[in-house]
C-alpha atoms as a PDB file:
ATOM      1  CA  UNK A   1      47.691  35.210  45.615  1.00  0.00           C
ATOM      2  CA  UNK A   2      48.776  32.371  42.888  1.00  0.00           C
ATOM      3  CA  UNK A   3      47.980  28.941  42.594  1.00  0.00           C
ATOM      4  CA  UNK A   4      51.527  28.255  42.456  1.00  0.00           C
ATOM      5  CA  UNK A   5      53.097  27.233  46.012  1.00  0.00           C
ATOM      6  CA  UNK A   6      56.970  25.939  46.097  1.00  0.00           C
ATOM      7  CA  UNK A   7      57.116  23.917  49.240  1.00  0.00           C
ATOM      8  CA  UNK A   8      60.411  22.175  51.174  1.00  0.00           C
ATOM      9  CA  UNK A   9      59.453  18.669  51.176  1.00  0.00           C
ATOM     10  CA  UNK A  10      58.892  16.073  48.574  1.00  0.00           C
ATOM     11  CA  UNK A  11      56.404  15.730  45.495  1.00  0.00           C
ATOM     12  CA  UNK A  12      54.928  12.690  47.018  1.00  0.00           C
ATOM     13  CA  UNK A  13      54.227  14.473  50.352  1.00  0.00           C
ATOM     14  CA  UNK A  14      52.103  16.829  48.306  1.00  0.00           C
ATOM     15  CA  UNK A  15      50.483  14.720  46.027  1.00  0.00           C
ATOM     16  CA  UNK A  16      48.991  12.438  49.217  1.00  0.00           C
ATOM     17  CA  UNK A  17      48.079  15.796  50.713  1.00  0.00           C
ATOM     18  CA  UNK A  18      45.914  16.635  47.422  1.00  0.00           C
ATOM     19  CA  UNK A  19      44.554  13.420  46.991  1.00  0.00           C
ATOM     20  CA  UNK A  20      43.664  13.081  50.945  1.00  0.00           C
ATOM     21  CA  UNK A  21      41.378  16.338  50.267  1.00  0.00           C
ATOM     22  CA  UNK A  22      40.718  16.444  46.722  1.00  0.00           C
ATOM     23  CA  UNK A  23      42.651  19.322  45.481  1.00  0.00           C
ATOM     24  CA  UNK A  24      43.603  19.170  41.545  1.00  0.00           C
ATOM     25  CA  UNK A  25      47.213  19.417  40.325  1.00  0.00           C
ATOM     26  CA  UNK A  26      47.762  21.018  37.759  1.00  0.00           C
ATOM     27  CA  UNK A  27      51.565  21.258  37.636  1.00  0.00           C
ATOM     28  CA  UNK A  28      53.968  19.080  40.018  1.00  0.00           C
ATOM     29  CA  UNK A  29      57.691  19.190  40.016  1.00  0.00           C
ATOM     30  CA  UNK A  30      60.900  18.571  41.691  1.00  0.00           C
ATOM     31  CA  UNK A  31      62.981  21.512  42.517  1.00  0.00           C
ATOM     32  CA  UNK A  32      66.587  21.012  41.660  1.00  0.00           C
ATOM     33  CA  UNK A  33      67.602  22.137  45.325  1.00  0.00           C
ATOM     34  CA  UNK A  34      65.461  20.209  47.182  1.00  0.00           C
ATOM     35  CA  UNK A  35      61.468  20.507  47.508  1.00  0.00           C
ATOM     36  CA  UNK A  36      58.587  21.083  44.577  1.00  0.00           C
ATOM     37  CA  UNK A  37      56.563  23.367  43.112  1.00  0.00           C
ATOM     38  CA  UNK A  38      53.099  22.923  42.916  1.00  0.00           C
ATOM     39  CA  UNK A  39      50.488  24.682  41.034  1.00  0.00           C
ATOM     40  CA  UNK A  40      47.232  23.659  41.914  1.00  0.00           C
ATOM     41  CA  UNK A  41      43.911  23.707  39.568  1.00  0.00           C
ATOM     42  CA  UNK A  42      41.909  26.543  41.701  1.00  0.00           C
ATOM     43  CA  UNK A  43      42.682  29.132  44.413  1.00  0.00           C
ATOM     44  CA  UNK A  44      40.526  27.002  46.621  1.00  0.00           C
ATOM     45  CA  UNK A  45      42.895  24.347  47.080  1.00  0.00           C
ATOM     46  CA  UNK A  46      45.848  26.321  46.659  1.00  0.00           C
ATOM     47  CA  UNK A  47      44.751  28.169  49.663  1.00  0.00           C
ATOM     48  CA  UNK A  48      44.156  24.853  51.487  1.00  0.00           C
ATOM     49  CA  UNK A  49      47.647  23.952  50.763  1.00  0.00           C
ATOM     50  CA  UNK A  50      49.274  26.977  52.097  1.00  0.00           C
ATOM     51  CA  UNK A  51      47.264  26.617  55.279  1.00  0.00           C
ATOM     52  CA  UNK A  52      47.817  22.295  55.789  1.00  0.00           C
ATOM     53  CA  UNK A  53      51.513  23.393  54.859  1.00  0.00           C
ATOM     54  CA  UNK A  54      52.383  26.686  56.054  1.00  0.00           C
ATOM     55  CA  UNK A  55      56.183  25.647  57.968  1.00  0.00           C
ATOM     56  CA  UNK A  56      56.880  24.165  54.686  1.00  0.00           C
ATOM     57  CA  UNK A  57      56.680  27.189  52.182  1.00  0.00           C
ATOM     58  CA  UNK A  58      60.014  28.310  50.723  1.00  0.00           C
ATOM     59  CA  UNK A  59      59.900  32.098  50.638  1.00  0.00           C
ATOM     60  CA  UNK A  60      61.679  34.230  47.773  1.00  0.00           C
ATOM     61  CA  UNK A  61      62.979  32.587  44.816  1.00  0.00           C
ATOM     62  CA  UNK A  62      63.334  28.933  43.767  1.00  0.00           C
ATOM     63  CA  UNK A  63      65.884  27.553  40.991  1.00  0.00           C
ATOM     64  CA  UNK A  64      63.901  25.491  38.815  1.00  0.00           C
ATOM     65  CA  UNK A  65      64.575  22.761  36.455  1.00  0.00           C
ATOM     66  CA  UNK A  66      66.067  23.181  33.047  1.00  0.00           C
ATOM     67  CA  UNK A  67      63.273  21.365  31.309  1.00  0.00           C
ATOM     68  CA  UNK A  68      60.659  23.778  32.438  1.00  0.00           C
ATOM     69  CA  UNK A  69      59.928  26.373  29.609  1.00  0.00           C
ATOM     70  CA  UNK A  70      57.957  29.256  29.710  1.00  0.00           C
ATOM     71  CA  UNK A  71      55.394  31.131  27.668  1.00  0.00           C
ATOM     72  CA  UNK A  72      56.965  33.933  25.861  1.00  0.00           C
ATOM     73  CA  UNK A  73      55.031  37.257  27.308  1.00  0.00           C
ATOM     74  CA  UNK A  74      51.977  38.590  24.866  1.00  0.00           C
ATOM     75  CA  UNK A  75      51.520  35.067  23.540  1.00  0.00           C
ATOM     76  CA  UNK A  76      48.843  33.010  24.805  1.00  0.00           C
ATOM     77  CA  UNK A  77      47.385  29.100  23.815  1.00  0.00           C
ATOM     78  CA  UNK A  78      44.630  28.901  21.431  1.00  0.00           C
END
């Protein structure tokens, strides 16, 4: 599993949800076609997500923003 859930409702929905059971966020955003992604600081509370939010999981893949940017593979932060 990942800690990264993309779910079809709104950033603030998820964010009370965390905060209501004190889950860490690591990573919140809006998805450009409606919903967020979340990725969540442990697989603890991602799995509590995916269980308090099950109906609201997108399945397959999600268009995200143009202002995301992603690691280039082999290189990690020092």
């Amino acid at each position: 599993m990942s800690r990264a859930i993309n779910l079809s409702t709104t950033p603030e929905t998820v964010q009370a949800l965390c905060v209501r059971h004190n889950v860490g966020i690591s990573t919140l955003e809006a998805l450009p076609e409606g919903g967020c992604r979340v990725v969540l600081l442990n697989m603890v509370g991602a799995d509590m997500v995916r269980l308090k939010m099950k109906d609201k999981i997108i399945k397959g893949t999600v268009i995200r923003s143009g202002q995301y940017h992603a690691r280039a593979a082999g290189i990690r932060p020092r």
